[in-house]
C-alpha atoms as a PDB file:
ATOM      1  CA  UNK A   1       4.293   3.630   5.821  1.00  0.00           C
ATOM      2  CA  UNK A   2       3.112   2.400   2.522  1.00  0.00           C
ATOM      3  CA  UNK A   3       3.704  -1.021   0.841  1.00  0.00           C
ATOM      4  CA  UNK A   4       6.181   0.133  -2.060  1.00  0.00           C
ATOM      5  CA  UNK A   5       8.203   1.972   0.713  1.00  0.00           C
ATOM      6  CA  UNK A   6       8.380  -1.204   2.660  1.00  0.00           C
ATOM      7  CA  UNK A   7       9.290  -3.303  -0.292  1.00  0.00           C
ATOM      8  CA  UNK A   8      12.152  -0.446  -1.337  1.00  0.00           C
ATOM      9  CA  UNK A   9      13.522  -0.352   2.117  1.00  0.00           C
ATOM     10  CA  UNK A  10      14.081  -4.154   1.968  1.00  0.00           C
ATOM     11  CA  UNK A  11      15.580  -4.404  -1.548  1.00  0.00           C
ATOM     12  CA  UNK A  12      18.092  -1.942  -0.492  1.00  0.00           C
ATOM     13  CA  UNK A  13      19.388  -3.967   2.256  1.00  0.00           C
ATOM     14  CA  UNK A  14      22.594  -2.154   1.743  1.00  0.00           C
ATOM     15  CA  UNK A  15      21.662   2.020   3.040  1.00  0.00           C
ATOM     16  CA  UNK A  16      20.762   2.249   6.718  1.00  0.00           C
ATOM     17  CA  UNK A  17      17.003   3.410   6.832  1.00  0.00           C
ATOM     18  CA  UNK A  18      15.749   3.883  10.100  1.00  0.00           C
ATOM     19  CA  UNK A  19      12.597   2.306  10.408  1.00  0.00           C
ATOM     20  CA  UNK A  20      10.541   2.345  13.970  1.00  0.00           C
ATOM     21  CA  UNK A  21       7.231   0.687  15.110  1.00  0.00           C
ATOM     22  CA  UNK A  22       5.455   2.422  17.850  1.00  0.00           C
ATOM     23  CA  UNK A  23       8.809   4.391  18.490  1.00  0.00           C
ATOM     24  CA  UNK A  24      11.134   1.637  18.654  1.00  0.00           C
ATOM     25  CA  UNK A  25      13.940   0.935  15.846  1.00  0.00           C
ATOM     26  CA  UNK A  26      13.371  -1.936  13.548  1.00  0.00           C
ATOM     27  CA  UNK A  27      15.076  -3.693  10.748  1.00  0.00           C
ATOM     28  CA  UNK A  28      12.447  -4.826   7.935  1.00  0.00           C
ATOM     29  CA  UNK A  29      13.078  -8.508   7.448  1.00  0.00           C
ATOM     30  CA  UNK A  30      10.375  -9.315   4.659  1.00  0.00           C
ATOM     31  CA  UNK A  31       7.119  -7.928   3.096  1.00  0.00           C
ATOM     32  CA  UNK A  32       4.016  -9.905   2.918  1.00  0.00           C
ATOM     33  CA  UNK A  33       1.842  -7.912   0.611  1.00  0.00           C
ATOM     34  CA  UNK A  34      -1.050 -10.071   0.603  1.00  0.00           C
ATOM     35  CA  UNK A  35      -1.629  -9.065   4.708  1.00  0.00           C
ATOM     36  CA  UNK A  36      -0.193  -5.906   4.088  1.00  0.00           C
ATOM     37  CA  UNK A  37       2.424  -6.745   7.021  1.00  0.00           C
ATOM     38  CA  UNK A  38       5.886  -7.224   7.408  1.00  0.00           C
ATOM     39  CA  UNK A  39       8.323  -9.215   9.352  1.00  0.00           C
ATOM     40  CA  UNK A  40      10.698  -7.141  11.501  1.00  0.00           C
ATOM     41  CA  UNK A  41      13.350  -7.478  14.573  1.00  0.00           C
ATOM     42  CA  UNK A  42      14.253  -4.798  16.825  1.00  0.00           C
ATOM     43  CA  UNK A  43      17.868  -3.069  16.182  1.00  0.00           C
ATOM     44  CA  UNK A  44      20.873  -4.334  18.614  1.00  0.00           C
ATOM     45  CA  UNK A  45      21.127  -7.300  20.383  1.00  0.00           C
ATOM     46  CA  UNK A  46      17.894  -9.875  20.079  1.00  0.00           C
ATOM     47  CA  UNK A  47      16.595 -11.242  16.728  1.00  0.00           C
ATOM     48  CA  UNK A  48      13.082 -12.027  17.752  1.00  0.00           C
ATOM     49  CA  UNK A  49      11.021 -11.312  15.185  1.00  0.00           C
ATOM     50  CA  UNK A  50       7.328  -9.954  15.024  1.00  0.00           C
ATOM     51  CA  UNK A  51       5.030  -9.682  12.357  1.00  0.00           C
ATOM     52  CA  UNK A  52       3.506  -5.736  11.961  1.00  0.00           C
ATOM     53  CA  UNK A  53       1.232  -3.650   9.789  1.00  0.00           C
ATOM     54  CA  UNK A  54       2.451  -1.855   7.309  1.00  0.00           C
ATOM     55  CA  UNK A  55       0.485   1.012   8.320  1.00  0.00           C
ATOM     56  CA  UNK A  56       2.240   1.074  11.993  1.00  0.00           C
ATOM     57  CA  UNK A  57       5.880   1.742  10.623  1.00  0.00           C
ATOM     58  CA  UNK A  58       7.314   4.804  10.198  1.00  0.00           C
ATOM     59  CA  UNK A  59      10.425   6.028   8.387  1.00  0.00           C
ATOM     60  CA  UNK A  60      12.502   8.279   9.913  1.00  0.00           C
ATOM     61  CA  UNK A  61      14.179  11.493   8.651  1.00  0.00           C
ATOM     62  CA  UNK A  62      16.779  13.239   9.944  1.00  0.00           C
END
């Protein structure tokens, strides 16, 4: 995924984008540009959180 996708997914907080890292559903919590990661917490129960690449989300499309 690129950074400006990232960024738009998390300013519109409000439309359900499904978002996965290495195949598992994630919520986008924040962007940290300068790192090029973000934090994120898996969908569901749980609110761990893990900071990711950018590079290893994926938006998907139905």
């Amino acid at each position: 995924m690129e950074l400006q996708r990232a960024k738009q997914i998390v300013s519109n907080s409000s439309v359900d984008i499904d978002v996965e890292f290495n195949g598992v559903s994630v919520w986008i919590d924040e962007v940290h540009e300068d790192t090029n990661t973000a934090t994120v917490h898996l969908r569901g129960p749980g609110e761990e959180r893990t900071q990711v690449g950018i590079d290893d989300l994926k938006e998907v499309t139905h």
